[in-house]
C-alpha atoms as a PDB file:
ATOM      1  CA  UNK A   1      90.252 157.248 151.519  1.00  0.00           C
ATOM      2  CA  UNK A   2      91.089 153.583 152.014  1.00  0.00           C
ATOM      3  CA  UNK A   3      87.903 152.386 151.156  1.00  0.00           C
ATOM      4  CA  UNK A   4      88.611 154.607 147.670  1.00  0.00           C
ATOM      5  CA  UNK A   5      91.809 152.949 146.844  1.00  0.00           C
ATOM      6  CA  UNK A   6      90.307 149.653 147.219  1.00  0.00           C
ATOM      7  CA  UNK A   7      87.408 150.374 145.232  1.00  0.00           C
ATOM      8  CA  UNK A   8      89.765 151.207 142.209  1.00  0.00           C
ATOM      9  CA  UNK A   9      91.890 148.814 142.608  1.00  0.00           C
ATOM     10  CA  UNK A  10      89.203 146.051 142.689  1.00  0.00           C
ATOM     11  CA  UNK A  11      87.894 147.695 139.589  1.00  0.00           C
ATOM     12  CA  UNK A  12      91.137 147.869 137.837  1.00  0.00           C
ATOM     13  CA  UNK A  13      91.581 143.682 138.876  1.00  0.00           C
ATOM     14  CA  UNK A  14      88.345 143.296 137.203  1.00  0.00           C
ATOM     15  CA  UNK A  15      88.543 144.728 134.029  1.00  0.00           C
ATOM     16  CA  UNK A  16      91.373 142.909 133.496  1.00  0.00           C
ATOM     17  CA  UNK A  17      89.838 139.591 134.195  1.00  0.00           C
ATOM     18  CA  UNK A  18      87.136 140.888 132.072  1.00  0.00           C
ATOM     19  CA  UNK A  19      89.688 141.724 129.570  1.00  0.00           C
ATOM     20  CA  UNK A  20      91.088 138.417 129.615  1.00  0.00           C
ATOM     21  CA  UNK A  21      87.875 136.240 129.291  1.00  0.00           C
ATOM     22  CA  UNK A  22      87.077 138.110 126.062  1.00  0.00           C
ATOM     23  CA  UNK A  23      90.755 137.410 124.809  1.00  0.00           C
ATOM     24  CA  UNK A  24      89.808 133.581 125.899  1.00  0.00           C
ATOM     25  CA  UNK A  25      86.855 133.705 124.402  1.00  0.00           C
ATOM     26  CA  UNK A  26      87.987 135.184 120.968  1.00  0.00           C
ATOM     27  CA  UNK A  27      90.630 133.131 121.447  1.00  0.00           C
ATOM     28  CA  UNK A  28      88.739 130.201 121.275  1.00  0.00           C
ATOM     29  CA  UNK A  29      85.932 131.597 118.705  1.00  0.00           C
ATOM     30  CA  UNK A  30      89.203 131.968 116.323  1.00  0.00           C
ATOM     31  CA  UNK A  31      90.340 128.651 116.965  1.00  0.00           C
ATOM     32  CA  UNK A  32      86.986 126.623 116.692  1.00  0.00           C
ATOM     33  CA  UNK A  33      86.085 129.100 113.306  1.00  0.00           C
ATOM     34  CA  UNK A  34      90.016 128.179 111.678  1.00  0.00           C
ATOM     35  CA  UNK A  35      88.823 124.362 112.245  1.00  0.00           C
ATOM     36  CA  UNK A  36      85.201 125.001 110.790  1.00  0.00           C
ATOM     37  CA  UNK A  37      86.813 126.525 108.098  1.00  0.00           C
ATOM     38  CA  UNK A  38      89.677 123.829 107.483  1.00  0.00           C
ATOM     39  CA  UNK A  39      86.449 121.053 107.629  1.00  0.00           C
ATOM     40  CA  UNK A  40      84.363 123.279 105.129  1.00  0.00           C
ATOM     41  CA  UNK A  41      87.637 123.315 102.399  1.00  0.00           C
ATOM     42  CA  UNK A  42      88.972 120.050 103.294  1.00  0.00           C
ATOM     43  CA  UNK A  43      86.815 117.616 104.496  1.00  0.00           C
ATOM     44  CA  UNK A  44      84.094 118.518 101.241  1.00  0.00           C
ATOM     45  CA  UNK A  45      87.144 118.440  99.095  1.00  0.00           C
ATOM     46  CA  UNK A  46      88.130 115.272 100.183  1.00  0.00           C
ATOM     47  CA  UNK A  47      84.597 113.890  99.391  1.00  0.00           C
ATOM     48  CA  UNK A  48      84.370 115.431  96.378  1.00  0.00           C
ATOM     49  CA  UNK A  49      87.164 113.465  94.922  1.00  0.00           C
ATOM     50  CA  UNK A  50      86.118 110.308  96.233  1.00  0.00           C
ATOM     51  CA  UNK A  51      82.788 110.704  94.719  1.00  0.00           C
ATOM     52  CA  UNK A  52      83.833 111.685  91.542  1.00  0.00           C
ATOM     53  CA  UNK A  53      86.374 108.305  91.530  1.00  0.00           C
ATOM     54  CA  UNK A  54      82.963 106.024  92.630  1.00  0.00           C
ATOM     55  CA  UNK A  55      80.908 108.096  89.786  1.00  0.00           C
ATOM     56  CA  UNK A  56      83.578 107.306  86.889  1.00  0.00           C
ATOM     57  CA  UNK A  57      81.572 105.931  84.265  1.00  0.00           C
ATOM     58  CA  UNK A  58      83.472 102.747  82.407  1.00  0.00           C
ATOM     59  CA  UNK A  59      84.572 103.430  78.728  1.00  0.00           C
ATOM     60  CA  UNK A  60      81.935 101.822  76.299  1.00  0.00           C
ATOM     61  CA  UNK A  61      83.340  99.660  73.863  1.00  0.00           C
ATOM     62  CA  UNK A  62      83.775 102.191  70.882  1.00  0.00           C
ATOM     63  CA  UNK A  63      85.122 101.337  66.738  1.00  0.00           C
ATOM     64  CA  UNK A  64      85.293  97.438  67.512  1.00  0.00           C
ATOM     65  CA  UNK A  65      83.098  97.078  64.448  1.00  0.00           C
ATOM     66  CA  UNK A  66      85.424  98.481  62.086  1.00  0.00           C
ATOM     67  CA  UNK A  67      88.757  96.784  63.287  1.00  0.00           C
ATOM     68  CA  UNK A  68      89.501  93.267  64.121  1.00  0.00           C
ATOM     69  CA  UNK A  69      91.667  93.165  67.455  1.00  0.00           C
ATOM     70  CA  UNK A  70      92.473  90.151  68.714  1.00  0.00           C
ATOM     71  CA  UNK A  71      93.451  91.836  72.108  1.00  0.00           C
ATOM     72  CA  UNK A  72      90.699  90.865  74.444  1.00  0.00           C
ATOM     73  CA  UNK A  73      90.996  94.700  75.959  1.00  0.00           C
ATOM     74  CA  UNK A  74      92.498  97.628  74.217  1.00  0.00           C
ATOM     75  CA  UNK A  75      91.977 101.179  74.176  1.00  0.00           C
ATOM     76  CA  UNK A  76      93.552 103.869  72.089  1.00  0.00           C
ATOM     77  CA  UNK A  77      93.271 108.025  73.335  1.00  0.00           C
ATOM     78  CA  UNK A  78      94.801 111.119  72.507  1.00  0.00           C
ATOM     79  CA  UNK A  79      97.188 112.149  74.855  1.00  0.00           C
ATOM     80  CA  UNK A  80      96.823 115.650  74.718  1.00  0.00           C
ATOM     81  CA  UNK A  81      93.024 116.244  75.127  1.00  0.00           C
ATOM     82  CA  UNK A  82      92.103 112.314  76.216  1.00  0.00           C
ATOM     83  CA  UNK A  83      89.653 111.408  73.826  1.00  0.00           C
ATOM     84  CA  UNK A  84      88.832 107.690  73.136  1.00  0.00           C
ATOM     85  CA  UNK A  85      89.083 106.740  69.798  1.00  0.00           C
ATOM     86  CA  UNK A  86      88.877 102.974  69.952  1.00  0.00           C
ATOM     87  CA  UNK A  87      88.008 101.157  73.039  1.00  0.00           C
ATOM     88  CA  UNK A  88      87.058  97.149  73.774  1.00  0.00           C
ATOM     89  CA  UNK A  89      86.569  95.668  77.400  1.00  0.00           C
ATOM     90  CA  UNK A  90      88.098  98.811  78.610  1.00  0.00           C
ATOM     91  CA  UNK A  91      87.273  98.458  82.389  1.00  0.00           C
ATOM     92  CA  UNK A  92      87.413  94.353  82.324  1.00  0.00           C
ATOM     93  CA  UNK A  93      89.857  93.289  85.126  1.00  0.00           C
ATOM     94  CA  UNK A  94      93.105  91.634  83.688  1.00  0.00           C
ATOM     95  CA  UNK A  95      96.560  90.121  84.524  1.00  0.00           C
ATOM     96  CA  UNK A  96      98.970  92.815  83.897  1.00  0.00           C
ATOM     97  CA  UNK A  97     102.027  90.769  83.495  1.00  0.00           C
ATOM     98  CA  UNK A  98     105.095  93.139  82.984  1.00  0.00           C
ATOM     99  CA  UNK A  99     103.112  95.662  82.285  1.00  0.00           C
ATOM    100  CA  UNK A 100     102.829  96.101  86.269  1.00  0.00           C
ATOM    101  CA  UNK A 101     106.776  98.079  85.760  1.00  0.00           C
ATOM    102  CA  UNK A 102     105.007 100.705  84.864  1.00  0.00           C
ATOM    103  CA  UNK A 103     104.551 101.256  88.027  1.00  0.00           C
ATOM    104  CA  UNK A 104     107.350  99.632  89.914  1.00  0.00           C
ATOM    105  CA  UNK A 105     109.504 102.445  87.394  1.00  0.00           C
ATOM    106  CA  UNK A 106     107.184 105.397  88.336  1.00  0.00           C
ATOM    107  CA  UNK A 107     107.233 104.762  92.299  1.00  0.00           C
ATOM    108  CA  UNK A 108     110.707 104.141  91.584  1.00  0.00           C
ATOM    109  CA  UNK A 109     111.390 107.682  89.865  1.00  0.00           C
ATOM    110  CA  UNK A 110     109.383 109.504  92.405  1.00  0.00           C
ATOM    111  CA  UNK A 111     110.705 108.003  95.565  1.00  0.00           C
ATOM    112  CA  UNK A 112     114.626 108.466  94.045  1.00  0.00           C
ATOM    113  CA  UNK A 113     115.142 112.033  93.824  1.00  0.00           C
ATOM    114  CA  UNK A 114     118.763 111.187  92.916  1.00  0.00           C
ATOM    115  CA  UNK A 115     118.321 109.060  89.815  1.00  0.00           C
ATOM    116  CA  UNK A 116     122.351 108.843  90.038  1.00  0.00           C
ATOM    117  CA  UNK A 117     122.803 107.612  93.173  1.00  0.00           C
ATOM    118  CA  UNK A 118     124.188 103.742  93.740  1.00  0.00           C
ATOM    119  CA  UNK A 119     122.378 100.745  94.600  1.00  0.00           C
ATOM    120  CA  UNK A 120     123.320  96.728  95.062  1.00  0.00           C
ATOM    121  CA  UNK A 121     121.248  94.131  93.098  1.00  0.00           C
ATOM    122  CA  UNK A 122     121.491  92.181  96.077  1.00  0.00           C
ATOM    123  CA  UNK A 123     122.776  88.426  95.363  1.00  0.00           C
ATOM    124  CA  UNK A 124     119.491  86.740  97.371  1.00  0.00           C
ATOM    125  CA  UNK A 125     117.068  88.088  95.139  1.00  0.00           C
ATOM    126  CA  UNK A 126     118.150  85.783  91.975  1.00  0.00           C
ATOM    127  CA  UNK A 127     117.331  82.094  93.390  1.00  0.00           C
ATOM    128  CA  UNK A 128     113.997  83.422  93.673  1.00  0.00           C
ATOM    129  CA  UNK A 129     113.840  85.009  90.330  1.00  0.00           C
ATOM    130  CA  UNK A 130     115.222  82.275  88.710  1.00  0.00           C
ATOM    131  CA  UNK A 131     113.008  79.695  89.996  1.00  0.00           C
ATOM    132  CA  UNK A 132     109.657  81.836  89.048  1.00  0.00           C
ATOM    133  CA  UNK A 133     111.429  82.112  85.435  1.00  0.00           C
ATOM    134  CA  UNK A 134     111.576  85.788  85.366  1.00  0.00           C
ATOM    135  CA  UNK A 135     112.950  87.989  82.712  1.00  0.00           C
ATOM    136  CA  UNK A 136     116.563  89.325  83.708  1.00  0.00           C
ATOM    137  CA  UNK A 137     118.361  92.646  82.039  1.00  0.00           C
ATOM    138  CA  UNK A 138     121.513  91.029  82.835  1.00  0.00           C
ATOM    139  CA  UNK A 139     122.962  92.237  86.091  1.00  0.00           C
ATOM    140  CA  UNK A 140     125.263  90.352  88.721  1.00  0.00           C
ATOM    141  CA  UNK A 141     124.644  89.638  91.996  1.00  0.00           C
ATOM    142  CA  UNK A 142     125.859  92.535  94.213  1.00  0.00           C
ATOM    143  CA  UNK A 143     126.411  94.469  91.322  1.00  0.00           C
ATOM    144  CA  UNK A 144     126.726  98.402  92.114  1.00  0.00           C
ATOM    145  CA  UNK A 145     124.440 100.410  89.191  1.00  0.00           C
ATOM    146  CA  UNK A 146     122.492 103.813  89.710  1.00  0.00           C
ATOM    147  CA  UNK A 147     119.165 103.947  90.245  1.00  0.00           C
ATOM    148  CA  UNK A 148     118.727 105.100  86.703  1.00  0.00           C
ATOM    149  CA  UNK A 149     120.453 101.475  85.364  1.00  0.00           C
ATOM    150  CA  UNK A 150     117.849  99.815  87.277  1.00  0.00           C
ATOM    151  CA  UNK A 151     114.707 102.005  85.751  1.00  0.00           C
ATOM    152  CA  UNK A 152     115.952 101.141  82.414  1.00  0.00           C
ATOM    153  CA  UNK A 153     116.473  98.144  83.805  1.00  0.00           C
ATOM    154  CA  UNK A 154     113.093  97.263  84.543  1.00  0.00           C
ATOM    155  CA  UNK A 155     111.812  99.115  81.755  1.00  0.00           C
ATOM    156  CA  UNK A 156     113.619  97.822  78.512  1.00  0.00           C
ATOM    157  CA  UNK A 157     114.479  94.669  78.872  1.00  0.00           C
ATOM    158  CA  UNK A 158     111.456  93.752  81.336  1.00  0.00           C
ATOM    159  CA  UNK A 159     114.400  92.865  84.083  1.00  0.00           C
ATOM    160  CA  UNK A 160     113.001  91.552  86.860  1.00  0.00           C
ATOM    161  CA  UNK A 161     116.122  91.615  88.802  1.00  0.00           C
ATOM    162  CA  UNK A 162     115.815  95.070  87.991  1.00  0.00           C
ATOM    163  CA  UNK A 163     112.554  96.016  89.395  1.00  0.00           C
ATOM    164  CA  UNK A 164     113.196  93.881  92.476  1.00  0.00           C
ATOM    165  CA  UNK A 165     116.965  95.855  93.356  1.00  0.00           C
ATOM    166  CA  UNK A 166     114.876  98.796  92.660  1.00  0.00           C
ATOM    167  CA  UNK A 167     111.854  98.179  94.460  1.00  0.00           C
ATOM    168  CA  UNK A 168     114.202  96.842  97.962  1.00  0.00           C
ATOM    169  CA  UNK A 169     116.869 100.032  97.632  1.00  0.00           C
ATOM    170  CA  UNK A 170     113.893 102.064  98.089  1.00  0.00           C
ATOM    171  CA  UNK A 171     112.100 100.885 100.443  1.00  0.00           C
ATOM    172  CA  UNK A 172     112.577  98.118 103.421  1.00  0.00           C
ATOM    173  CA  UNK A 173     111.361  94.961 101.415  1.00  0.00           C
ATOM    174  CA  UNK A 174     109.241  93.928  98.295  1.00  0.00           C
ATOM    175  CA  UNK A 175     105.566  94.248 100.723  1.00  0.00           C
ATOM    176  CA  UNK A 176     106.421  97.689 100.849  1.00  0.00           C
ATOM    177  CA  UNK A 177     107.458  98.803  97.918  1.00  0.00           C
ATOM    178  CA  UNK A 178     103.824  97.201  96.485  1.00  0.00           C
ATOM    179  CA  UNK A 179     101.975  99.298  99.306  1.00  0.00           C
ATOM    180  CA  UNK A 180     103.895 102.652  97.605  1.00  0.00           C
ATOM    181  CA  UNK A 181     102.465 101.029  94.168  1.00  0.00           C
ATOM    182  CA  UNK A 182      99.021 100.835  95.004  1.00  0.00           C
ATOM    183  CA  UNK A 183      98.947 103.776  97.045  1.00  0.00           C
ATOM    184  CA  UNK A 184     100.021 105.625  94.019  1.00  0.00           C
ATOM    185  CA  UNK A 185      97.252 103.279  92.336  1.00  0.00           C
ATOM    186  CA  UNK A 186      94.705 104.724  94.494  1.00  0.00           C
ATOM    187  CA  UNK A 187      96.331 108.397  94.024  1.00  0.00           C
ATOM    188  CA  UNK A 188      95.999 108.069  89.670  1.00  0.00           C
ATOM    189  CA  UNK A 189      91.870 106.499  90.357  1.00  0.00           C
ATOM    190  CA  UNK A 190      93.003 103.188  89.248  1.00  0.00           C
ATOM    191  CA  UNK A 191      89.881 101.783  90.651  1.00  0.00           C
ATOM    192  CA  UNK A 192      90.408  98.297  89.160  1.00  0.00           C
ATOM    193  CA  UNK A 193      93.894  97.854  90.302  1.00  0.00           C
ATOM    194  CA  UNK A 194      95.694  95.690  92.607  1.00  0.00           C
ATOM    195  CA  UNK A 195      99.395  95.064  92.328  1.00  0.00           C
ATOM    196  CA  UNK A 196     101.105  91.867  94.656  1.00  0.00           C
ATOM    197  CA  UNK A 197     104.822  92.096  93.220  1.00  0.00           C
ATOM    198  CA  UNK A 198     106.758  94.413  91.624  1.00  0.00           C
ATOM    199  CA  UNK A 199     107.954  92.333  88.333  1.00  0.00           C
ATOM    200  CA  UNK A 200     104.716  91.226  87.183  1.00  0.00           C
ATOM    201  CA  UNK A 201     104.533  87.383  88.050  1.00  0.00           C
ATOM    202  CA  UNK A 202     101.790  85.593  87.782  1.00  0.00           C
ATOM    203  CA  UNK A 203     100.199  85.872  91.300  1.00  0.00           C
ATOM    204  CA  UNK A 204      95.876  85.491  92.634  1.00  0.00           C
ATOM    205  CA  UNK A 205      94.514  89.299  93.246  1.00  0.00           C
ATOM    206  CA  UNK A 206      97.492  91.369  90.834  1.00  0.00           C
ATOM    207  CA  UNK A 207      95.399  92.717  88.230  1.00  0.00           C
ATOM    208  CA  UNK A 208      94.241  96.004  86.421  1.00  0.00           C
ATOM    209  CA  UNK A 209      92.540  97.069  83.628  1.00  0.00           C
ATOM    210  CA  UNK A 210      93.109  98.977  80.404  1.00  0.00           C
ATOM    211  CA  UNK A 211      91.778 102.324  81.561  1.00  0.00           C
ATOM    212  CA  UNK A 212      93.809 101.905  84.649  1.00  0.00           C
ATOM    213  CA  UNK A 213      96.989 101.691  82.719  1.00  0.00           C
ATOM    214  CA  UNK A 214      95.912 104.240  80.851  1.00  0.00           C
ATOM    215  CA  UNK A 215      95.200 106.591  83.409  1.00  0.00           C
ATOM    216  CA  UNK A 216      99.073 105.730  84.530  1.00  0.00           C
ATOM    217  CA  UNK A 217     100.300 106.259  81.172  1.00  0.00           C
ATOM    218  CA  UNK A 218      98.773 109.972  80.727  1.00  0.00           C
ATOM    219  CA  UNK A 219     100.085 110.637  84.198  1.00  0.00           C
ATOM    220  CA  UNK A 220     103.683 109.012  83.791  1.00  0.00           C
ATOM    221  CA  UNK A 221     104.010 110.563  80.319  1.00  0.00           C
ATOM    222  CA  UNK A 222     104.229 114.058  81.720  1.00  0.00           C
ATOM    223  CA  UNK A 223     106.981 113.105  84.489  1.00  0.00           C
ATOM    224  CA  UNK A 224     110.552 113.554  82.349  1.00  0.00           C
ATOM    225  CA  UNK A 225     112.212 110.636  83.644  1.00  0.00           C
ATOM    226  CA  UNK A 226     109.512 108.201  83.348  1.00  0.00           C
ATOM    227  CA  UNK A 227     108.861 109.676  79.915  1.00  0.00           C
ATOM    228  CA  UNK A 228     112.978 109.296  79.042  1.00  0.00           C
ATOM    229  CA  UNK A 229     112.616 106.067  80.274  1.00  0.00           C
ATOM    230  CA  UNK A 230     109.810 104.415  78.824  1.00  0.00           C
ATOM    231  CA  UNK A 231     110.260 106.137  75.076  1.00  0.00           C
ATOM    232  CA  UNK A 232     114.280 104.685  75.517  1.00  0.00           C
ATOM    233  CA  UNK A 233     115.375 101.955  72.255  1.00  0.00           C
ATOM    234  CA  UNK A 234     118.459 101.167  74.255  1.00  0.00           C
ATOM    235  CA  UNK A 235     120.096 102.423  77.515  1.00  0.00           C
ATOM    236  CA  UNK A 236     123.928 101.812  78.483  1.00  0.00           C
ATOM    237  CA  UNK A 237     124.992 101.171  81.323  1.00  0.00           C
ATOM    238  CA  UNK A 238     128.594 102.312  82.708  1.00  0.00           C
ATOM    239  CA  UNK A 239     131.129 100.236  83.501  1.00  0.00           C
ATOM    240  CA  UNK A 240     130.429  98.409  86.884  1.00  0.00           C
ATOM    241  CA  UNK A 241     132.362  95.942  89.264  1.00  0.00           C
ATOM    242  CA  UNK A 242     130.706  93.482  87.843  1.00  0.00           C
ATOM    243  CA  UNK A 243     130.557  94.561  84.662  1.00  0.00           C
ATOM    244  CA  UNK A 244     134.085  96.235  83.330  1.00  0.00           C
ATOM    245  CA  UNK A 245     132.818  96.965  79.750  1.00  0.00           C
ATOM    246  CA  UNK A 246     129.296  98.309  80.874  1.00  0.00           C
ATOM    247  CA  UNK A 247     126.475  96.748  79.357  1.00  0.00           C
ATOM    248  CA  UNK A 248     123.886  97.228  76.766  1.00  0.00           C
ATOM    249  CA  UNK A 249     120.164  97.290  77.691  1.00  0.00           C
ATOM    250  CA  UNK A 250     117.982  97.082  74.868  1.00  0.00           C
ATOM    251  CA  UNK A 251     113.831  97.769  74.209  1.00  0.00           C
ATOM    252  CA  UNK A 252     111.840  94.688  74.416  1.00  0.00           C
ATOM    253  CA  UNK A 253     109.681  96.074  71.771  1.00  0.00           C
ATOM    254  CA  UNK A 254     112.025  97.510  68.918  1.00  0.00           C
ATOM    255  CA  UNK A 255     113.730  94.167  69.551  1.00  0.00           C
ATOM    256  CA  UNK A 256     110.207  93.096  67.660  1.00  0.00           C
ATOM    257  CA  UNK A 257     109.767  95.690  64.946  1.00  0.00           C
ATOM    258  CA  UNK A 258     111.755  96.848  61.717  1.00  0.00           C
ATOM    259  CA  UNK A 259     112.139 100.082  62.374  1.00  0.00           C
ATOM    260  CA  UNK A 260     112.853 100.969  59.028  1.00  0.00           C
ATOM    261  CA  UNK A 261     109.948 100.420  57.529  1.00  0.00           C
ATOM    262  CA  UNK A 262     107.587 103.293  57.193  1.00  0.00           C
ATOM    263  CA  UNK A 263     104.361 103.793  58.699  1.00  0.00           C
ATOM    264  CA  UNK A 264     103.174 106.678  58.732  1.00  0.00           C
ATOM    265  CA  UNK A 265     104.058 107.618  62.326  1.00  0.00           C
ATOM    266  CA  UNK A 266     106.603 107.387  64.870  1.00  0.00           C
ATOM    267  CA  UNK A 267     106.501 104.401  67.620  1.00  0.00           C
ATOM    268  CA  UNK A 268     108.329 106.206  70.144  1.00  0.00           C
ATOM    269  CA  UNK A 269     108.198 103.952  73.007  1.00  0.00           C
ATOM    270  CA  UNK A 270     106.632 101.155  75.309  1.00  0.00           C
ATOM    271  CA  UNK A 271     106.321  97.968  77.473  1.00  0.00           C
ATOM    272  CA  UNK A 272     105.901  94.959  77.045  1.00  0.00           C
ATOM    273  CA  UNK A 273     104.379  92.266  78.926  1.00  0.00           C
ATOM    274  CA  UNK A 274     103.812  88.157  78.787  1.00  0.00           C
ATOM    275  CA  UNK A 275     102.493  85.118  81.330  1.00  0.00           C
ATOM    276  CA  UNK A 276     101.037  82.213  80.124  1.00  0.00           C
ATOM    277  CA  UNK A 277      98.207  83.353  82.432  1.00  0.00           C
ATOM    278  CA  UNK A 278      97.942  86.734  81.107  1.00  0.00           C
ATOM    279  CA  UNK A 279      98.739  86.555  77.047  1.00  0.00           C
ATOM    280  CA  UNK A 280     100.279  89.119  75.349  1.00  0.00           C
ATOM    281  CA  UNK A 281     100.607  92.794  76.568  1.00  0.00           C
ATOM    282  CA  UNK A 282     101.519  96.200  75.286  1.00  0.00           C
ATOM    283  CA  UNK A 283     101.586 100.203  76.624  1.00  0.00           C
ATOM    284  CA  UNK A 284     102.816 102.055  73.890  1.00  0.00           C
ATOM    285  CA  UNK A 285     103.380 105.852  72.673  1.00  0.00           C
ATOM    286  CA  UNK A 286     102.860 106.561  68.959  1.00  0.00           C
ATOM    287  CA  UNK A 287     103.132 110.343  67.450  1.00  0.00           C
ATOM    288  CA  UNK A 288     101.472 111.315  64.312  1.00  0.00           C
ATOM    289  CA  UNK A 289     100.446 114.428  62.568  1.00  0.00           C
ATOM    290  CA  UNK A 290     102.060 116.170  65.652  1.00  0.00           C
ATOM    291  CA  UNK A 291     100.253 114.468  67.992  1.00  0.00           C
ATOM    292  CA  UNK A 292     100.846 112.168  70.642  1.00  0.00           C
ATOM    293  CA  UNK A 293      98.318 108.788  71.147  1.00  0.00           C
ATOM    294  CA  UNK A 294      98.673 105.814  73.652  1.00  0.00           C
ATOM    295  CA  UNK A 295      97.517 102.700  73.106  1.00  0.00           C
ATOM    296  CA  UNK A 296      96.981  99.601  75.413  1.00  0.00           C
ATOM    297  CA  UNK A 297      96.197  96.062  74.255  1.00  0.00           C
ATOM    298  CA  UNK A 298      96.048  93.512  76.848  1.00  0.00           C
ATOM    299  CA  UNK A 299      95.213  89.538  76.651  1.00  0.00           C
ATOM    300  CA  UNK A 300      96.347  88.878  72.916  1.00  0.00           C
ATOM    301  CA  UNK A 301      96.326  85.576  72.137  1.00  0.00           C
ATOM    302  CA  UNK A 302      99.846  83.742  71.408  1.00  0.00           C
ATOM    303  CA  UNK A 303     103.292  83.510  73.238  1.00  0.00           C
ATOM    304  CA  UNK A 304     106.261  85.599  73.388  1.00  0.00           C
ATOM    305  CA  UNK A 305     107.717  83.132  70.661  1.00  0.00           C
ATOM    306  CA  UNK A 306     104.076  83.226  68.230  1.00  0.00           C
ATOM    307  CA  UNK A 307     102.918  86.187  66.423  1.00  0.00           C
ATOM    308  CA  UNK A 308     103.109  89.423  68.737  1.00  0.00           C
ATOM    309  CA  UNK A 309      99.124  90.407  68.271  1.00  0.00           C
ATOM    310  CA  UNK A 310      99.562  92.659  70.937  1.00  0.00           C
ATOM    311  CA  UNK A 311     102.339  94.525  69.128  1.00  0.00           C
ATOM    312  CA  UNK A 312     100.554  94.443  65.452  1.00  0.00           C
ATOM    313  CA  UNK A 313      97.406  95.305  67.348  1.00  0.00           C
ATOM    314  CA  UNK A 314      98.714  98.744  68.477  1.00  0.00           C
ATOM    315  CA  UNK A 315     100.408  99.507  65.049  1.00  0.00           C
ATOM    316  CA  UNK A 316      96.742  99.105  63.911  1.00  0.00           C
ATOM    317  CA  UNK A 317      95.344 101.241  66.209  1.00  0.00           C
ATOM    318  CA  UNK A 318      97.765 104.115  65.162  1.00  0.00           C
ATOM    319  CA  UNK A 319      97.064 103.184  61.385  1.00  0.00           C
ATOM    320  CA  UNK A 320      93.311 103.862  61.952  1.00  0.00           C
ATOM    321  CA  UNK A 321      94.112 107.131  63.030  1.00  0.00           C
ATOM    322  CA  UNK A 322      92.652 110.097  60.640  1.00  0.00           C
END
């Protein structure tokens, strides 16, 4: 009878073992079969992107013939479906000047969820910015704006004290706000792109192209506050501690247009850039017929005191539209 109970019991021990190594092994089947499947949607989709980046075909020179632009690069697209319509020296590598706050303003949006929280333009960064001659929107040292002043800060009046409050109230220092911008550069396919500050001084290995910017432009566009920002004439900025009456920023670029004469569309916004090293520079947004275009000129010949051929460049480009 002994030798019975045993028996059983020595069966029942075993089926459970047996039980338990086919749990195990299942166990393990679903676990290595959940990380073949994670490599077969990830890892190929990973790829996938990075091969269609290295495929990306540059953006022959198209129309040159039939317009005179003294913009060594430009390039003119619809924004809604992305068509070219005029394109020269599209993909040639270029100093961006202030065009670079383009991107200082959209890491700056998308790290700041709260647009309306404070920040300190601290007093250390103007010795520096003074002595590299940047442009200024007219802030104090340790004056206390919202992170919203300082967009339109950077954006409007090209302030570099601006973009560098911005760029160190979001992250530790200026080195790593520039990793968030080319990180993001990376992110849009900007291929061509390097940023090394975050106002747009003249500086060995910061440089982009026109598609680049472009490719920023048609991504910014369809963020709100970038758009708000970047299609702003003239921001105002509440009364501060340094500033009791508020103060007015205004557009770099209606600052250079009469806006009362007619044209035949509406120049709704843009940015301007200048370094000795770079020419003249303009991103722009133009709507006509109902439809919204972007042009880029880059590397027009003159000085922001001369003839602004990167300005009467774009308002060509929009004229030539049918």
């Amino acid at each position: 009878m002994k030798k019975w109970i045993f028996l059983i019991v020595g069966l029942v021990i075993l089926a459970g073992a047996s039980i338990a190594a086919v749990q195990l092994i299942e166990n393990d089947r679903s676990e290595i079969s959940q990380q073949e499947h994670n490599k077969g949607i990830n890892k190929p989709k990973a790829e996938k992107e990075k091969t269609a980046i290295e495929k990306e075909e540059p953006i022959k020179d198209q129309n040159t013939s039939n317009m005179k632009i003294k913009s060594e690069e430009a390039l003119l697209i619809d924004l809604s479906s992305e068509k070219v319509l005029f394109a020269k020296n599209a993909d040639q590598k270029a100093y961006p000047a202030s065009l670079t706050k383009l991107m200082t303003v959209l890491v700056g949006v998308e790290e700041n969820k709260n647009i309306h929280s404070i920040a300190e333009v601290p007093a250390a960064i103007f010795p520096y910015l003074t002595s590299a001659n940047a442009s200024m929107a007219g802030f104090s040292p340790n004056e206390k704006v919202t992170i919203e002043d300082l967009l339109n800060g950077a954006m409007l009046p090209s302030g570099g004290d601006a973009s560098l409050a911005l760029a160190l109230h979001t992250a530790k220092n200026e080195k790593a706000f520039v990793k968030l911008m080319n990180e993001k550069a990376k992110a849009l396919g900007m291929t061509n792109t390097n940023f090394k500050n975050v106002e747009g001084l003249h500086e060995k290995g910061h440089y982009t192209t026109a598609h680049d910017l472009m490719k920023l432009m048609t991504y910014g566009m369809k963020i709100p506050a970038f758009k708000k920002v970047i299609t702003a004439q003239k921001y105002y900025v509440k009364p501060t501690n340094m500033h009791p009456s508020g103060l007015t920023l205004n557009s770099s670029l209606f600052t250079k247009l009469d806006m009362n004469k007619k044209r035949g569309y509406t120049l709704l916004g843009g940015k301007t850039g200048y370094t000795p090293e770079s020419g003249l520079s303009l991103a722009s947004i133009a709507k006509k017929n109902g439809k919204l275009y972007v042009a880029i000129t880059m590397n027009a010949p003159g000085t922001n005191r001369t003839t602004q051929y990167n300005v009467l460049d774009s308002l060509d480009l929009y004229k030539s539209i049918k």
